[in-house]
N, C-alpha and C. Protein backbone atom coordinates (compact mmCIF):
# COMPACT_ATOMS: atom_id res chain seq x y z
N UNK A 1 -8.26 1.85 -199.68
CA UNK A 1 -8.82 3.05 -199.09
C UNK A 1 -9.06 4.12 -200.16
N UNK A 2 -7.78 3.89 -200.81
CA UNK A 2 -8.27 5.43 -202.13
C UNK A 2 -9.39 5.48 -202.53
N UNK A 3 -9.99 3.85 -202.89
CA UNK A 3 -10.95 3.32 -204.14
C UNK A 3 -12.20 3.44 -203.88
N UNK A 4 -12.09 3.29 -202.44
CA UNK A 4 -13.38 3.33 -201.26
C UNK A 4 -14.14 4.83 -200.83
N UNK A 5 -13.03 5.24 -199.96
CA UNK A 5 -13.10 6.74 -199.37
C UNK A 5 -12.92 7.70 -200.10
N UNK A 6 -11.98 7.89 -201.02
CA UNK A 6 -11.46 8.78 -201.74
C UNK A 6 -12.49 10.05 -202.60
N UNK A 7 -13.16 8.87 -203.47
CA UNK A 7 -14.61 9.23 -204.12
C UNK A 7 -15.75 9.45 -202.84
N UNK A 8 -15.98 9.39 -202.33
CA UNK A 8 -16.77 10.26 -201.25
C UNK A 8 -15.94 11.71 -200.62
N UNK A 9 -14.55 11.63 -200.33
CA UNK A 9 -14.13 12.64 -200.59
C UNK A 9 -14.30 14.16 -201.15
N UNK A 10 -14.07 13.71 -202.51
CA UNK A 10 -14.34 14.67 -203.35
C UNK A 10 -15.64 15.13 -203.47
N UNK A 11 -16.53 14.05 -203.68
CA UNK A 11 -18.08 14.57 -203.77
C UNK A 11 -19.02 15.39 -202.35
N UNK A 12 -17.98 15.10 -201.38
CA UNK A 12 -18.16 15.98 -200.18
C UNK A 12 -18.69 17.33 -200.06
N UNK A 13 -18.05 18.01 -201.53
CA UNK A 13 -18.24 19.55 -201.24
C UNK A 13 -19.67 19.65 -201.69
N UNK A 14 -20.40 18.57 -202.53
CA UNK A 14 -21.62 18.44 -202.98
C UNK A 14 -22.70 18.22 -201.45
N UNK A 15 -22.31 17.97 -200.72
CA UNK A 15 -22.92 17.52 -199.54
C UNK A 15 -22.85 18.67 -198.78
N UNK A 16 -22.04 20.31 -198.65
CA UNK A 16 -22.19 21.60 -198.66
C UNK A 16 -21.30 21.15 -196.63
N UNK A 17 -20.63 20.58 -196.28
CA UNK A 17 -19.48 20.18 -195.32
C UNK A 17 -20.50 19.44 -194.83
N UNK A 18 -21.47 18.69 -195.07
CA UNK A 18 -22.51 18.03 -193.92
C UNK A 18 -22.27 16.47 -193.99
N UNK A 19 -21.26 15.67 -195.07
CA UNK A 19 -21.28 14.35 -195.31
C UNK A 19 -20.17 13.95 -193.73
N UNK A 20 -20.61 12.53 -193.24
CA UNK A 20 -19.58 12.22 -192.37
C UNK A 20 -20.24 10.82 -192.87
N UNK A 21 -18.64 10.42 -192.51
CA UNK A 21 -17.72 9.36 -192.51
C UNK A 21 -17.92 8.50 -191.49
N UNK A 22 -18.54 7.15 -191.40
CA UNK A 22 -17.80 6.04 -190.62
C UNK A 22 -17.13 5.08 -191.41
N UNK A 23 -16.02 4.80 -190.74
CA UNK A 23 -15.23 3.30 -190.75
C UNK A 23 -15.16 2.83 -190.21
N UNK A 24 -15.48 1.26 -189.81
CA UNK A 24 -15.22 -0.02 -189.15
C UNK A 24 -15.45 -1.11 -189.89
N UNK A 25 -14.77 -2.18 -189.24
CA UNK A 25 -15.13 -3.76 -189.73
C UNK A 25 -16.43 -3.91 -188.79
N UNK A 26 -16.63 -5.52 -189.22
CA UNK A 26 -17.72 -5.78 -188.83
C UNK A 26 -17.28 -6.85 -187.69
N UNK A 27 -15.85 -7.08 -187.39
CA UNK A 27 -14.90 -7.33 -186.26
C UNK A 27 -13.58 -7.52 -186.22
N UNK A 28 -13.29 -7.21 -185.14
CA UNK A 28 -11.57 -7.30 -185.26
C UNK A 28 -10.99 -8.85 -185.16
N UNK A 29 -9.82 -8.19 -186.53
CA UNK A 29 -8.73 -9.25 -186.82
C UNK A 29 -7.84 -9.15 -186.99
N UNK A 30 -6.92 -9.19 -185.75
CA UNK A 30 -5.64 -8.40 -185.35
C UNK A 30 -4.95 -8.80 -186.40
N UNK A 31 -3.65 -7.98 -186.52
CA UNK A 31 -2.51 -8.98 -187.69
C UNK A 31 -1.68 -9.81 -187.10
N UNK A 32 -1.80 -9.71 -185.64
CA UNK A 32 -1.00 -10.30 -184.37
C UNK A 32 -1.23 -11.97 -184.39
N UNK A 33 -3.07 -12.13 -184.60
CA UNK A 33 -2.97 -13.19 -184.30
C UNK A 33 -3.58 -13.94 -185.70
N UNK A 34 -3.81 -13.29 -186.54
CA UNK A 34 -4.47 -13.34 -187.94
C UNK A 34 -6.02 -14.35 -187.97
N UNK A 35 -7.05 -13.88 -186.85
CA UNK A 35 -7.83 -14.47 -186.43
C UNK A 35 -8.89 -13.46 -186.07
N UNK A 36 -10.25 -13.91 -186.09
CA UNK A 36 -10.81 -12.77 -185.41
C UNK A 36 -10.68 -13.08 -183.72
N UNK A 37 -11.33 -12.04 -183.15
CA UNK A 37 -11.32 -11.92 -181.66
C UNK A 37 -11.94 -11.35 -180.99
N UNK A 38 -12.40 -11.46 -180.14
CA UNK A 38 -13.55 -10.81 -179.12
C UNK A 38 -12.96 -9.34 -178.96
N UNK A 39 -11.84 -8.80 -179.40
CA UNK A 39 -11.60 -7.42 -178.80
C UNK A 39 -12.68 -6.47 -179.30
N UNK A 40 -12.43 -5.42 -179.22
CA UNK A 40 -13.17 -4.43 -179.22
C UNK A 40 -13.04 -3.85 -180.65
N UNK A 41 -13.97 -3.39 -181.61
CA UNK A 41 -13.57 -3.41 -182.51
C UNK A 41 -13.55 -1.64 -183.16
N UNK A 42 -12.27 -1.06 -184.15
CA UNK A 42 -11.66 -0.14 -184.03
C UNK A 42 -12.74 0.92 -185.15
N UNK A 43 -12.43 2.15 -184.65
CA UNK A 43 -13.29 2.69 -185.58
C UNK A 43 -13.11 4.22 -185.58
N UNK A 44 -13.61 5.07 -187.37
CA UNK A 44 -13.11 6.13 -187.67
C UNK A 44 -14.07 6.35 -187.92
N UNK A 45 -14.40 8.11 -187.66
CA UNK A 45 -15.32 8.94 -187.57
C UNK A 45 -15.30 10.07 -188.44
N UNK A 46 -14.90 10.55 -189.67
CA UNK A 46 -15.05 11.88 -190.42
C UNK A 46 -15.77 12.93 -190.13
N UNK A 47 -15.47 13.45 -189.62
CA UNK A 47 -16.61 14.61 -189.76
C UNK A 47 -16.08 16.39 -190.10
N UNK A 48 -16.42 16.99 -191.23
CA UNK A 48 -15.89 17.95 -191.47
C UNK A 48 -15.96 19.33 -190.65
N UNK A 49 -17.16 19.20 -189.97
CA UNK A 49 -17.01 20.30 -189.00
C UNK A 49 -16.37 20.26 -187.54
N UNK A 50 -15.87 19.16 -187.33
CA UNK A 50 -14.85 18.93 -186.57
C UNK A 50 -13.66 18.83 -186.62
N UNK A 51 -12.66 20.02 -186.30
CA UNK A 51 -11.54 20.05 -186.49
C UNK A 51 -10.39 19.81 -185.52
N UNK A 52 -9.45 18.25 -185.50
CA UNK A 52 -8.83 18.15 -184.94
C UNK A 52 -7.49 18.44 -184.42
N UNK A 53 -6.46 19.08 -183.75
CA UNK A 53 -5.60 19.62 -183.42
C UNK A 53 -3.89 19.22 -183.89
N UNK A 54 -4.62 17.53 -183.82
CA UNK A 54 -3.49 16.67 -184.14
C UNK A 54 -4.38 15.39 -185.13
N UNK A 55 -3.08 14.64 -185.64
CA UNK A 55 -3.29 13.69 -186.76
C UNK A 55 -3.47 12.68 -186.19
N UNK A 56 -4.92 11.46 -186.48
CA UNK A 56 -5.04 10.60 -185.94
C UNK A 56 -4.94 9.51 -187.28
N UNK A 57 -4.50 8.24 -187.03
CA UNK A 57 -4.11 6.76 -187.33
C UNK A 57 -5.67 5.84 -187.53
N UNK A 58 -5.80 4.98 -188.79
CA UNK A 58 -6.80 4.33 -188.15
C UNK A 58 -6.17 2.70 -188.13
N UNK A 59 -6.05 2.26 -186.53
CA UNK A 59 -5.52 0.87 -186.59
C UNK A 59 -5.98 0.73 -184.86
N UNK A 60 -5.54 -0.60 -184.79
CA UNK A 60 -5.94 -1.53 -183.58
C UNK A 60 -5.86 -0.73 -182.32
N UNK A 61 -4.70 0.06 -182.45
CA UNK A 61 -3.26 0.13 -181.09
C UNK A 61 -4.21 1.80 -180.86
N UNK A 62 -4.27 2.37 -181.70
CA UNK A 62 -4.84 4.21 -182.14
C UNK A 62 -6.43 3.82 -181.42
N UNK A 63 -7.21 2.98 -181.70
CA UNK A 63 -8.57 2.56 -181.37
C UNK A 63 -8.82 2.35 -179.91
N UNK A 64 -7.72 1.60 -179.16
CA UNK A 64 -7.45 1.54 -177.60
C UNK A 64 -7.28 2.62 -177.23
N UNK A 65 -6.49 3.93 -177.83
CA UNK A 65 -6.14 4.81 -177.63
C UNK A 65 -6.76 6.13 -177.01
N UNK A 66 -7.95 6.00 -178.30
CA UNK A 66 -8.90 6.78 -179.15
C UNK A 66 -9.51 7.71 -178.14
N UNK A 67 -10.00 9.01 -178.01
CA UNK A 67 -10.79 9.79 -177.29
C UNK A 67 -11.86 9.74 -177.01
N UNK A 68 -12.63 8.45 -177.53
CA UNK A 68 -14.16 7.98 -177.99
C UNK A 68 -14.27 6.81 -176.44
N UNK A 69 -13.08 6.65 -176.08
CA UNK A 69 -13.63 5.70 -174.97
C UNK A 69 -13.67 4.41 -175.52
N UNK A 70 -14.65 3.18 -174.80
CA UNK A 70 -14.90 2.06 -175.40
C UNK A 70 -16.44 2.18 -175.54
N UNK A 71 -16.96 1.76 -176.90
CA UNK A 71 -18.54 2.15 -177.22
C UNK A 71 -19.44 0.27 -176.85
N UNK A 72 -19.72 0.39 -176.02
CA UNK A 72 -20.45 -0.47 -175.81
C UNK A 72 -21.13 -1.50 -176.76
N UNK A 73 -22.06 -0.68 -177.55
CA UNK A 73 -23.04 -1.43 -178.94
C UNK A 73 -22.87 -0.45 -180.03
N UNK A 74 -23.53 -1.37 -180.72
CA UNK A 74 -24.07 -0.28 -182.11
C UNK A 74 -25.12 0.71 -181.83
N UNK A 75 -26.09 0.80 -181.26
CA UNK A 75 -26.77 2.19 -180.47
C UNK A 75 -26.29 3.38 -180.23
N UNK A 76 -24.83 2.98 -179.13
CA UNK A 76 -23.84 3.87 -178.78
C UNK A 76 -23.28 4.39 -180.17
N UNK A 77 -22.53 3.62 -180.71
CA UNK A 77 -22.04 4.07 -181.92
C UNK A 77 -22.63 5.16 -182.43
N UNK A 78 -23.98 4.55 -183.18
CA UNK A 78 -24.77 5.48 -184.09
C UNK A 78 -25.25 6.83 -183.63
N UNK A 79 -25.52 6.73 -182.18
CA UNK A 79 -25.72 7.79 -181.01
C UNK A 79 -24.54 9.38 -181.13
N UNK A 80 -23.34 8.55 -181.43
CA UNK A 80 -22.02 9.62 -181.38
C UNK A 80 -21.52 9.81 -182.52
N UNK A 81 -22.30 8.87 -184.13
CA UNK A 81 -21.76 9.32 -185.36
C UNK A 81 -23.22 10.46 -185.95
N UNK A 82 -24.25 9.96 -185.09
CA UNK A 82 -24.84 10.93 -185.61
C UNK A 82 -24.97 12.26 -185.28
N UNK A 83 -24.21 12.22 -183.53
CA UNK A 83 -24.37 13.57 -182.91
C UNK A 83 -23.29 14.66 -183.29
């Protein structure tokens, strides 16, 4: 994650707070069953002008959790990372 995210990070302030962040796989593979699987697959959203109240996790269990609901497709997705 450092090696990945980190350097977008920093270069953020170059982007004047407008850069956002997605993370996801391209499907889930629990550590439960060390396989992929039809579940639903988990995903993180950056966005600097959104400020959250509390600290969120990015993993399987946090993704079920998540305030985002369950996103149907990639449409949906792109629909709510771009809005």
């Amino acid at each position: 994650m450092a090696k990945i995210v980190k350097p977008f990070l920093k270069a953020e302030k170059d982007f004047k707070n407008e850069l956002v962040i997605g993370v996801l796989p391209d499907h889930p593979t629990p550590c439960k069953i060390r396989t992929h699987s039809a579940d639903p697959v988990p995903f993180a959203i950056f966005n600097p002008s959104i400020k959250l109240e509390v600290s969120r996790k990015y993993s399987e269990l946090s993704g079920k959790e998540g305030e985002c609901g369950l996103i149907e497709n990639g449409e949906d997705f792109m629909n709510l990372f771009l809005s």
